[in-house]
C-alpha atoms as a PDB file:
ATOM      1  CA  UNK A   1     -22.002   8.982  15.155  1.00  0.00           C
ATOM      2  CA  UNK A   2     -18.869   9.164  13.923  1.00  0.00           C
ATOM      3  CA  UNK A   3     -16.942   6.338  11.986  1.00  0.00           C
ATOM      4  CA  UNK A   4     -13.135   4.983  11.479  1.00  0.00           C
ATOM      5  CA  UNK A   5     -12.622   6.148   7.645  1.00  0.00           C
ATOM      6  CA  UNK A   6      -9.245   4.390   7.775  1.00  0.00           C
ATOM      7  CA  UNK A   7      -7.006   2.354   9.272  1.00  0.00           C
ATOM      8  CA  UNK A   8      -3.779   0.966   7.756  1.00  0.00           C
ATOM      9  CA  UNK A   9      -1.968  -1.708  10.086  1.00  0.00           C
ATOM     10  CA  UNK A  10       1.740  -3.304   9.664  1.00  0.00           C
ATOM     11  CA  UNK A  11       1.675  -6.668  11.016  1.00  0.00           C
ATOM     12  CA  UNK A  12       3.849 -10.022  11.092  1.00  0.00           C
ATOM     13  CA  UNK A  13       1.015 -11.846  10.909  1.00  0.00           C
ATOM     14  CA  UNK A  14      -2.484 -10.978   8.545  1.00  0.00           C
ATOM     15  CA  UNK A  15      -4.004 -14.120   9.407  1.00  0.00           C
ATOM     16  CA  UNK A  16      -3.998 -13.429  12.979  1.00  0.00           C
ATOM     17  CA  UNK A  17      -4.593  -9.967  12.705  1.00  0.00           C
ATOM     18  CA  UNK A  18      -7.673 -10.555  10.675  1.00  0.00           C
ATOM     19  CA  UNK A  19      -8.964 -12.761  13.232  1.00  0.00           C
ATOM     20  CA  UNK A  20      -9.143 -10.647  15.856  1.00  0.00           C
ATOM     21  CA  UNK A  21     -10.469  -7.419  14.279  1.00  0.00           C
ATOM     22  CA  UNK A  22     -12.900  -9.508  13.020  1.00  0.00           C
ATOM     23  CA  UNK A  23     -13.777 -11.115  17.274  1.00  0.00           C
ATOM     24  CA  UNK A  24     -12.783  -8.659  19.062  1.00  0.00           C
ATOM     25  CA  UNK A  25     -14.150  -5.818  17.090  1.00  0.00           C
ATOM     26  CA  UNK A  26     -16.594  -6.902  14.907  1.00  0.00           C
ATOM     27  CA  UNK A  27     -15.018  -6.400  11.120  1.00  0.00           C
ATOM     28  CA  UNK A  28     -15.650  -7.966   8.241  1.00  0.00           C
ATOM     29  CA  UNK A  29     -13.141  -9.981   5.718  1.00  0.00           C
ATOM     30  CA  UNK A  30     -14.069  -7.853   1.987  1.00  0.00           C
ATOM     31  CA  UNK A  31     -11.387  -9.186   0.488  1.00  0.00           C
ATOM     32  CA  UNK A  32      -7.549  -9.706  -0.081  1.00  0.00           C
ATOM     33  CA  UNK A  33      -5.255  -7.467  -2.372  1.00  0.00           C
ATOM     34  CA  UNK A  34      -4.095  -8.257  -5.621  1.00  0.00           C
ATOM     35  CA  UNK A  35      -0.529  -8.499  -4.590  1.00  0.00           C
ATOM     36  CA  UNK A  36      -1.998 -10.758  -1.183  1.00  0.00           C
ATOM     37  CA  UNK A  37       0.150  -8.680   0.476  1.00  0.00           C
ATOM     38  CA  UNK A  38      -2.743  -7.005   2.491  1.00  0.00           C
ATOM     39  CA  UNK A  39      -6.290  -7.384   2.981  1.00  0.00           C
ATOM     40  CA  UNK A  40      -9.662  -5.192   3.551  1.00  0.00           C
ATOM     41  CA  UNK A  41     -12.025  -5.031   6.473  1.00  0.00           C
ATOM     42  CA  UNK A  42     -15.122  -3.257   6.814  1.00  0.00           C
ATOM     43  CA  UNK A  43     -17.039  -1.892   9.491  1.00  0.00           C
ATOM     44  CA  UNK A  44     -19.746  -2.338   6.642  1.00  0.00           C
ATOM     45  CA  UNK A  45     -20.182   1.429   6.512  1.00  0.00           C
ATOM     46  CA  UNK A  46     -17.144   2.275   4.742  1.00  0.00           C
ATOM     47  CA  UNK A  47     -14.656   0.460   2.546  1.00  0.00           C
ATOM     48  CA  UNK A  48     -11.996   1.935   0.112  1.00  0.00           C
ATOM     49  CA  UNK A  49      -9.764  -0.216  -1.153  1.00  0.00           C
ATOM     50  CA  UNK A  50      -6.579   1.126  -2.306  1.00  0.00           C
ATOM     51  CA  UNK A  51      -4.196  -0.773  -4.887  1.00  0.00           C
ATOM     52  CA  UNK A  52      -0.476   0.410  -5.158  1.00  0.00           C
ATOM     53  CA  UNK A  53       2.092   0.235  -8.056  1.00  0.00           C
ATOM     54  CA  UNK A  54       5.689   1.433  -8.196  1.00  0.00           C
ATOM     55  CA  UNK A  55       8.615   1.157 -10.263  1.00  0.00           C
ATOM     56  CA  UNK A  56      11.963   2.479  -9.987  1.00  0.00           C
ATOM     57  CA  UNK A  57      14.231   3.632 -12.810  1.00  0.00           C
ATOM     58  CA  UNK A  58      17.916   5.077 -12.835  1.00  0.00           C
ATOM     59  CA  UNK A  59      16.582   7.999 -14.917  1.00  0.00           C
ATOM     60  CA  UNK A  60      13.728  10.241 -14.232  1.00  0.00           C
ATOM     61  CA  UNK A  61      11.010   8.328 -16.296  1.00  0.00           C
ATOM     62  CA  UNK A  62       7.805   7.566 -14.468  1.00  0.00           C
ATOM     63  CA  UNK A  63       7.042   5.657 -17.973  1.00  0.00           C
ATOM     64  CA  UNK A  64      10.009   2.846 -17.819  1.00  0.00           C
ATOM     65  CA  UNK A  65      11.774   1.114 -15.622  1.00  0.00           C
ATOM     66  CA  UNK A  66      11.073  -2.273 -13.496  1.00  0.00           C
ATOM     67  CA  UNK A  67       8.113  -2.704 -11.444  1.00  0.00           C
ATOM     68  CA  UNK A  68       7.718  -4.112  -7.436  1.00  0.00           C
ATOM     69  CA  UNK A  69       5.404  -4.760  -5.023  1.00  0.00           C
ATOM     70  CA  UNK A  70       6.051  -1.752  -3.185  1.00  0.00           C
ATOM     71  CA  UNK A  71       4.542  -4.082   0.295  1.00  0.00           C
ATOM     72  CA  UNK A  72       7.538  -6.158  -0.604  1.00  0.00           C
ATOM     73  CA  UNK A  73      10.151  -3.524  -1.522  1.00  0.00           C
ATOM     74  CA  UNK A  74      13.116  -3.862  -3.936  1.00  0.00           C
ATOM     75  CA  UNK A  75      16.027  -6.340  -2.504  1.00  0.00           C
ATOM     76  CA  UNK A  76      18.729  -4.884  -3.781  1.00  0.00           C
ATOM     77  CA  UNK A  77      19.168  -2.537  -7.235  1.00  0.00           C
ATOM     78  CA  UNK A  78      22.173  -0.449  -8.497  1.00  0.00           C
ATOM     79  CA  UNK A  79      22.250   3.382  -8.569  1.00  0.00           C
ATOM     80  CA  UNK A  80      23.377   5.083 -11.880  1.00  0.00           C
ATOM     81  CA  UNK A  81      27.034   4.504 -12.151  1.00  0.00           C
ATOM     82  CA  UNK A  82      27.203   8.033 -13.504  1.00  0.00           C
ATOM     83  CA  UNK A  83      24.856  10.321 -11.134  1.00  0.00           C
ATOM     84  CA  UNK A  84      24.366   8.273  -8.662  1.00  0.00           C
ATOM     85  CA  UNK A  85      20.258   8.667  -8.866  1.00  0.00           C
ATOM     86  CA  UNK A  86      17.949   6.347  -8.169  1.00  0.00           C
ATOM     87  CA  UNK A  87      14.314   7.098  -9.040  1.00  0.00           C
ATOM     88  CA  UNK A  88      10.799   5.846  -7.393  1.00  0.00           C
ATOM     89  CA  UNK A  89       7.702   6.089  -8.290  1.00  0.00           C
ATOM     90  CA  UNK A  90       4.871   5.160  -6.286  1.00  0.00           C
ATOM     91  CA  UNK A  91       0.955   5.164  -7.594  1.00  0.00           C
ATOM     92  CA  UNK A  92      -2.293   3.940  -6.719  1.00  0.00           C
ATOM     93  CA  UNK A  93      -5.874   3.278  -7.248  1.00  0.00           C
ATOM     94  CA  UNK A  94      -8.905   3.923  -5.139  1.00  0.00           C
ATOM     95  CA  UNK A  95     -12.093   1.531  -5.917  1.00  0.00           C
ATOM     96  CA  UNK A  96     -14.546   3.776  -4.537  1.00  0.00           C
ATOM     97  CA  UNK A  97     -18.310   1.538  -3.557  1.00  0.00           C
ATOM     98  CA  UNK A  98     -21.516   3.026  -5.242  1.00  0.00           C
ATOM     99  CA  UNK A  99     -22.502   4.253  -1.606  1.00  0.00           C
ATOM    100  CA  UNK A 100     -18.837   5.539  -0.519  1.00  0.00           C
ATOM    101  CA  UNK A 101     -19.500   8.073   1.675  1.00  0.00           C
ATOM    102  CA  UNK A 102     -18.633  11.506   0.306  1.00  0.00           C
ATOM    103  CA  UNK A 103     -15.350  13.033   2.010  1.00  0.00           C
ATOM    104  CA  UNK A 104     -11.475  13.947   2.098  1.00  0.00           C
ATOM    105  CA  UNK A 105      -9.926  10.991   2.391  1.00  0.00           C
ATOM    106  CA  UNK A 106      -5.704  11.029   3.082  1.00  0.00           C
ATOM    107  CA  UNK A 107      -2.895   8.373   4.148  1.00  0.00           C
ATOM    108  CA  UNK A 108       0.829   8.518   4.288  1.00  0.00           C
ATOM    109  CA  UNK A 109       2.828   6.589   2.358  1.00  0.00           C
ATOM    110  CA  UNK A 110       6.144   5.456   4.130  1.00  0.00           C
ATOM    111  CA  UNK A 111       9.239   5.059   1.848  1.00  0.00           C
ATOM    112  CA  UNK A 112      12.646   3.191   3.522  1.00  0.00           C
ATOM    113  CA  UNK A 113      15.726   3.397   1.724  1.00  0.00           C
ATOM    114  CA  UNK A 114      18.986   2.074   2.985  1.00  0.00           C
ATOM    115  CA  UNK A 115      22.200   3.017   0.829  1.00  0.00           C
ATOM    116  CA  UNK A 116      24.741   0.612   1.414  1.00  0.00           C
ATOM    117  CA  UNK A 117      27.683   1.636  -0.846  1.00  0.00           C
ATOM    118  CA  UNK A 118      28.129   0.708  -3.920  1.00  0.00           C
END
């Protein structure tokens, strides 16, 4: 039988959400994310939880700049008044069960950006 690996949902409202995948189809709650910007269900087959970092910079340094919730985004920041760059970086760790089942796992990560002027 084959089984949902993943499922990543944008919604307005987790609390709701959560209630009916957890009615309707049967989920359970694991846990929220650190940044309680998200939350894990399980069909209590599989669970991977994935948590994500970021930073931006105005220079190409993965090692420096200032962090953000990347769930929450970056209000508003200033390019570099010389080139014009801004850079963003985007990580994450997987916290893989004891009996994850073994497999290519793969998601897309969406990135927005809106330039408007300077």
């Amino acid at each position: 039988m084959a089984h949902l690996r993943h499922l990543a949902i944008r919604c307005r409202d987790m609390e709701r959400s959560r209630s009916f995948y957890e009615q309707a189809i049967g989920w359970r709650f694991v846990d929220y994310r650190s940044s309680r910007q998200g939350l894990d269900l399980t069909d209590g087959v599989n669970n991977l939880p994935v948590a994500f970092t970021a930073l931006h910079n105005t220079i190409a340094d993965p090692t420096g700049g200032t962090t953000f919730t990347p769930s929450v985004g970056v209000a508003a920041t200033n390019l570099d008044a010389t080139t014009g760059q801004l850079h963003v970086y985007v990580g994450g760790t997987v916290t893989a069960a004891a009996n994850q089942v073994a497999g290519s796992y793969s998601a897309q990560v969406e990135l927005t950006a809106a330039y408007t002027g300077n």
